[in-house]
Protein backbone atom coordinates (compact mmCIF):
# COMPACT_ATOMS: atom_id res chain seq x y z
CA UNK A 1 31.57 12.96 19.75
CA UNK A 2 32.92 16.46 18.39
CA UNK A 3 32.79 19.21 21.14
CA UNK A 4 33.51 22.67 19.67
CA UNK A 5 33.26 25.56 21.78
CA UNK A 6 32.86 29.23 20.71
CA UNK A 7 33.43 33.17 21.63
CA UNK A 8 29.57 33.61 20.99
CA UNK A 9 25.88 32.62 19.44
CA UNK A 10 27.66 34.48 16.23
CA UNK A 11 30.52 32.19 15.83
CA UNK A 12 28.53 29.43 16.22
CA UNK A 13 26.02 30.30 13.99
CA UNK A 14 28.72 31.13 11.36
CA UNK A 15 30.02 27.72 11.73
CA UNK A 16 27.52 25.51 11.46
CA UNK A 17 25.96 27.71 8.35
CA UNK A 18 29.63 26.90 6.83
CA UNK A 19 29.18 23.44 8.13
CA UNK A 20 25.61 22.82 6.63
CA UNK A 21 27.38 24.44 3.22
CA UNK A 22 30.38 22.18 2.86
CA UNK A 23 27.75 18.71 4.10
CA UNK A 24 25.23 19.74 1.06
CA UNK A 25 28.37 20.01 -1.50
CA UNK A 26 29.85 17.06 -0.36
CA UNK A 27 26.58 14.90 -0.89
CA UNK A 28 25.03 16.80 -3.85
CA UNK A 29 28.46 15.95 -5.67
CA UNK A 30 28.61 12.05 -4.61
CA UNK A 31 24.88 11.59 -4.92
CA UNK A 32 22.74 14.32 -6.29
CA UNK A 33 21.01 15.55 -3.35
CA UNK A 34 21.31 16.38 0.33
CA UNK A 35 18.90 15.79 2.76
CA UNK A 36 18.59 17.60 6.13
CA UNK A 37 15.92 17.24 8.97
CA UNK A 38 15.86 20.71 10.54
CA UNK A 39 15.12 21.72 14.34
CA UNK A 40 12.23 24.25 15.44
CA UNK A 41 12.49 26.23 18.97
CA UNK A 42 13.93 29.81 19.19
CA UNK A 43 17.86 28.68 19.27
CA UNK A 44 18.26 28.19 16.00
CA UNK A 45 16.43 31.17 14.45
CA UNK A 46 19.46 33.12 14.01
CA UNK A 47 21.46 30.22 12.43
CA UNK A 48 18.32 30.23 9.47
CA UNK A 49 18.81 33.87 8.83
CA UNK A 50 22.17 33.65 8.57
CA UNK A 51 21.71 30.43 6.13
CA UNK A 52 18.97 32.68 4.14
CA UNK A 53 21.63 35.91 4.09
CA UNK A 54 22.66 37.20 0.74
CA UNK A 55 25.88 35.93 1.82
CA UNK A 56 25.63 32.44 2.33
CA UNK A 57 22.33 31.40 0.32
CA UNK A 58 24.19 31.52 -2.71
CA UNK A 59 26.40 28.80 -2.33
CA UNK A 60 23.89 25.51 -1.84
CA UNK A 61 22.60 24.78 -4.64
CA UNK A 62 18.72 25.05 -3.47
CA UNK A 63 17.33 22.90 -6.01
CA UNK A 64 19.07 20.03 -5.23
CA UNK A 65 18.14 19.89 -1.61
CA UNK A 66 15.24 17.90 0.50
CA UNK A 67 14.15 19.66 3.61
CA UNK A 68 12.31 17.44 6.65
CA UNK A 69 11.51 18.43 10.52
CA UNK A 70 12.97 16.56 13.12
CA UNK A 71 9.94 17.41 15.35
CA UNK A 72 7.20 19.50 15.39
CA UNK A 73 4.01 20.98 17.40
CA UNK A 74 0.70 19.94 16.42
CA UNK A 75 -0.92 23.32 15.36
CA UNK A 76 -1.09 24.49 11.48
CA UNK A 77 1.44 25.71 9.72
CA UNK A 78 0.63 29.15 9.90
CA UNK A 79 0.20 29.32 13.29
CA UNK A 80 3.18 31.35 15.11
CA UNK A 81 4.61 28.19 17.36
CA UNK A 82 4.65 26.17 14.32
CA UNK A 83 8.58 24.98 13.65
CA UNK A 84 7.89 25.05 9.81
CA UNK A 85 6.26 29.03 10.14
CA UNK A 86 9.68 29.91 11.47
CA UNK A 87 11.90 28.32 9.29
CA UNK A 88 9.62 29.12 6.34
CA UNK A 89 9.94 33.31 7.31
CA UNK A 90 13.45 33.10 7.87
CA UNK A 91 14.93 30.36 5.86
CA UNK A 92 12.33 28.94 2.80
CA UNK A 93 10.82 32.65 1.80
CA UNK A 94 14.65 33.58 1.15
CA UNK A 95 16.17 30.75 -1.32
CA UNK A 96 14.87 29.44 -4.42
CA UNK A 97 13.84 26.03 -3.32
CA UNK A 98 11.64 23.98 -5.24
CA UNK A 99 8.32 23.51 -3.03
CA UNK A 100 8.29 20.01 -4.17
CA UNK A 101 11.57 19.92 -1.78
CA UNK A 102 9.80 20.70 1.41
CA UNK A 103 8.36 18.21 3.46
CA UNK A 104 7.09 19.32 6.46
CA UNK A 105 5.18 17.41 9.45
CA UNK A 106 1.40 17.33 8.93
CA UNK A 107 0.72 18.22 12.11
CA UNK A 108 -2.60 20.19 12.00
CA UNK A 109 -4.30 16.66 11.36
CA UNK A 110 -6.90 15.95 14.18
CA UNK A 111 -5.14 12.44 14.31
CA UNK A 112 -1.97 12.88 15.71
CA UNK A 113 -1.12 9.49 14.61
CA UNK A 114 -2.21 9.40 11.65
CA UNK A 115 0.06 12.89 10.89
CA UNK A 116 2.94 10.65 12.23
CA UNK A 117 2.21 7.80 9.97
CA UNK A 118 1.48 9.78 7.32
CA UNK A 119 5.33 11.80 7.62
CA UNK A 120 6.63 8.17 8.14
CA UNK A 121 5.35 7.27 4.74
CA UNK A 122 6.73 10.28 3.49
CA UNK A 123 10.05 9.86 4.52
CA UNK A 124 9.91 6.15 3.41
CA UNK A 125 8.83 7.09 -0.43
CA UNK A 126 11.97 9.68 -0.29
CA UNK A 127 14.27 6.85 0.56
CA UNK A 128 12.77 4.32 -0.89
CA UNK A 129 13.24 1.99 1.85
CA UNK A 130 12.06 -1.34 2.36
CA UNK A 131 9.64 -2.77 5.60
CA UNK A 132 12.70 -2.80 8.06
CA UNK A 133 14.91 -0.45 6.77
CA UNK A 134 15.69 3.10 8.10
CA UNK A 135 16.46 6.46 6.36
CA UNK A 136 20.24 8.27 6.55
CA UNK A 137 19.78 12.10 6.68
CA UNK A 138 22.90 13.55 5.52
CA UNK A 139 22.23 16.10 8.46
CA UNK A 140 20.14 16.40 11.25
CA UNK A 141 20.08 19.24 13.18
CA UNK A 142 18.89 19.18 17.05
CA UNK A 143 18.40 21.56 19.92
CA UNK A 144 18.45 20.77 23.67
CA UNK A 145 15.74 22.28 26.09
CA UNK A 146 16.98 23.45 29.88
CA UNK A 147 14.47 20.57 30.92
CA UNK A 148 17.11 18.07 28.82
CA UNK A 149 14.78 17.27 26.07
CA UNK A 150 15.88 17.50 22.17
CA UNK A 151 13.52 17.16 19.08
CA UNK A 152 10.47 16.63 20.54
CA UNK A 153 12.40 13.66 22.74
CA UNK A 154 11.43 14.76 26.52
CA UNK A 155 12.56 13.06 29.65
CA UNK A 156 10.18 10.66 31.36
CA UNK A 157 8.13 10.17 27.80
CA UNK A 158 7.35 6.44 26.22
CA UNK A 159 9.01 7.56 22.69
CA UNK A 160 12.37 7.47 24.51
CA UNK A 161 12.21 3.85 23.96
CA UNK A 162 10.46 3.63 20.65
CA UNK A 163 11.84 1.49 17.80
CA UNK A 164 9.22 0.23 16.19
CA UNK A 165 8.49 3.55 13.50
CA UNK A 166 10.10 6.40 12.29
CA UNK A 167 7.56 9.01 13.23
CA UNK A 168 5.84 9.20 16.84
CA UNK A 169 3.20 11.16 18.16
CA UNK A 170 4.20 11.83 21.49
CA UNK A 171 1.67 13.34 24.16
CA UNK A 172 3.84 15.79 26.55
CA UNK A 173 2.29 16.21 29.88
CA UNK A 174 4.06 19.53 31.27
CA UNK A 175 2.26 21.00 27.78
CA UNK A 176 -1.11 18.80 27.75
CA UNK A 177 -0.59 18.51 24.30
CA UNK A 178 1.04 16.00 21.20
CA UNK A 179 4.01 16.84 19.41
CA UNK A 180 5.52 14.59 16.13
CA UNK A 181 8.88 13.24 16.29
CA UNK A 182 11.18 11.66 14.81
CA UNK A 183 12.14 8.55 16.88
CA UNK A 184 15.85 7.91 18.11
CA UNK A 185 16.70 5.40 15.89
CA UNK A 186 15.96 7.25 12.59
CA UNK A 187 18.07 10.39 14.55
CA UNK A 188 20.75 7.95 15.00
CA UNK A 189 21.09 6.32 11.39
CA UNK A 190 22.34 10.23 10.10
CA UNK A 191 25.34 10.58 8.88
CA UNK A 192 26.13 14.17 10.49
CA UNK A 193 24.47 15.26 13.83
CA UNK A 194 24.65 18.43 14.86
CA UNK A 195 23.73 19.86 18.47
CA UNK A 196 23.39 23.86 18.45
CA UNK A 197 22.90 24.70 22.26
CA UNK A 198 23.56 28.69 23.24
CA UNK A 199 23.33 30.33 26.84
CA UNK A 200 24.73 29.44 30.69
CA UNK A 201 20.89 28.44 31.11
CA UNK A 202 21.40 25.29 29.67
CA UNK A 203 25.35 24.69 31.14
CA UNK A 204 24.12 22.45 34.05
CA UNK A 205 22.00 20.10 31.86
CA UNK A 206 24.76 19.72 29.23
CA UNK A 207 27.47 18.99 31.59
CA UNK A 208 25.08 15.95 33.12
CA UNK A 209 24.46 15.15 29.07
CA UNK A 210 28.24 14.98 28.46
CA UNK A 211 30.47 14.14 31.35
CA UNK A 212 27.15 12.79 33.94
CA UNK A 213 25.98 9.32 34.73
CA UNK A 214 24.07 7.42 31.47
CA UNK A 215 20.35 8.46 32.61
CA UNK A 216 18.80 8.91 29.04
CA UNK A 217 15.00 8.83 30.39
CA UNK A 218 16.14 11.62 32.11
CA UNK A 219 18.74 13.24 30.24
CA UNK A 220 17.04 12.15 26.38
CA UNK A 221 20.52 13.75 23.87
CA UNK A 222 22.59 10.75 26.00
CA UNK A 223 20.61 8.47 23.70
CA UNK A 224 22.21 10.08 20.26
CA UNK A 225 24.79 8.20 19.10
CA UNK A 226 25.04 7.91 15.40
CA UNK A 227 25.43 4.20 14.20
CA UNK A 228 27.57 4.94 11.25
CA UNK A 229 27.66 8.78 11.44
CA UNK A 230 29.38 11.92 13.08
CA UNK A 231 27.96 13.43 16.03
CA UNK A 232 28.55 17.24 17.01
CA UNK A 233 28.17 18.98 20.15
CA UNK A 234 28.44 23.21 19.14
CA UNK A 235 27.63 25.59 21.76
CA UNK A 236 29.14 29.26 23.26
CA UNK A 237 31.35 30.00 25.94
CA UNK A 238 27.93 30.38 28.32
CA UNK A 239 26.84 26.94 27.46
CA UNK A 240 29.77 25.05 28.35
CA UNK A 241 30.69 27.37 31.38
CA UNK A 242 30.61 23.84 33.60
CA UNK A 243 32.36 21.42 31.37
CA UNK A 244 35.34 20.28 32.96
CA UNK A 245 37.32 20.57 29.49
CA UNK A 246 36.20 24.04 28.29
CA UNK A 247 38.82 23.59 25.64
CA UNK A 248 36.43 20.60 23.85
CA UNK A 249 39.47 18.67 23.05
């Protein structure tokens, strides 16, 4: 685990938009392509319009990377809480992206488990892998909730301990309603994790994620930990206000 602490939501946001740069370079040149599941909410809005900037855009090479969702709510994708909407206005309208290279949840299907099936298939025609095998993101990129829940991962819920597929439909009481997720150990197989967590409303949860007791039904990001893979924890000075080591060393 990485732990990098900074002045503000700017300076994070700068860094992991130079991070998610030098991650598709790095793979496009050893392999041809990069692959990156992104994360919906409101934190990382800022990070995909600073990606999309005139600045930045320019230096991934668009065409040569494969954009999935690490979770996402089951409403069309039009509709204003949909995670792909968001990224699509502030991230996918801005670069010249194939749309061949965007694979977003089908999550307006009626069956929610069929959506998650049918994203599971997608995902296993991308990397061609076999009956038992699991996909390596180069990147995925997660969030954390003040309730402790990241992706669509939230405390208490029977995905938690899902290994069986990639792609769950996962019913979340406090909402009375499904969300798709990826499942832990897909999250796990990546070969870069990041965590992008802003604000001193989310200091008390982190500081039981990182320095509490193992309670992963209760505190879901414990159970991240990359098999083979680098794991990230990037937040401001608010959000790690109550780590003992603010210095992330």
């Amino acid at each position: 685990m990485v732990i990098r602490i900074l002045p503000n939501p700017d300076e994070v946001n700068r860094l992991v938009t130079e991070e998610f740069i030098h991650l598709a370079e790095k793979a496009i040149r050893q392999k041809g392509f990069f692959s990156a599941a992104l994360s919906g909410g409101s934190t990382p809005k800022s990070l995909y319009t600073l990606l999309g900037s005139d600045r930045y855009q320019k230096q991934v090479l668009w065409p040569k990377v494969h954009l999935f969702w690490g979770d996402e709510r089951c409403v069309p994708p039009d509709h204003p809480e949909s995670n792909y909407h968001m990224i699509h206005k502030l991230l996918i309208g801005k670069i010249p992206i194939p749309g061949e290279n965007i694979d977003r949840m089908p999550a307006e299907l009626e069956d929610h488990n069929r959506a998650a099936t049918e994203y599971e298939q997608t995902i296993r025609m991308f990397f061609r892998l076999g009956a038992e095998e699991l996909p390596r993101f180069d990147l995925i990129l997660l969030g954390m909730g003040e309730d402790g829940h990241t992706a669509s991962l939230f405390p208490g819920t029977a995905v938690l301990a899902e290994k069986n597929h990639l792609v769950f439909a996962s019913y979340i009481e406090k909402f009375g309603t499904y969300r798709l997720t990826l499942t832990v150990p897909v999250i796990n197989q990546a070969a870069n994790i990041i965590f992008l967590i802003f604000g001193g409303s989310k200091a008390s949860i982190l500081k039981d994620v990182i320095e509490g007791r193992y309670e992963p039904d209760r505190l879901p990001p414990q159970l991240i930990r990359p098999v083979n893979g680098r794991l990230f924890f990037i937040m401001d000075r608010a959000a790690a206000g109550k780590l003992r080591n603010l210095k992330g060393e």
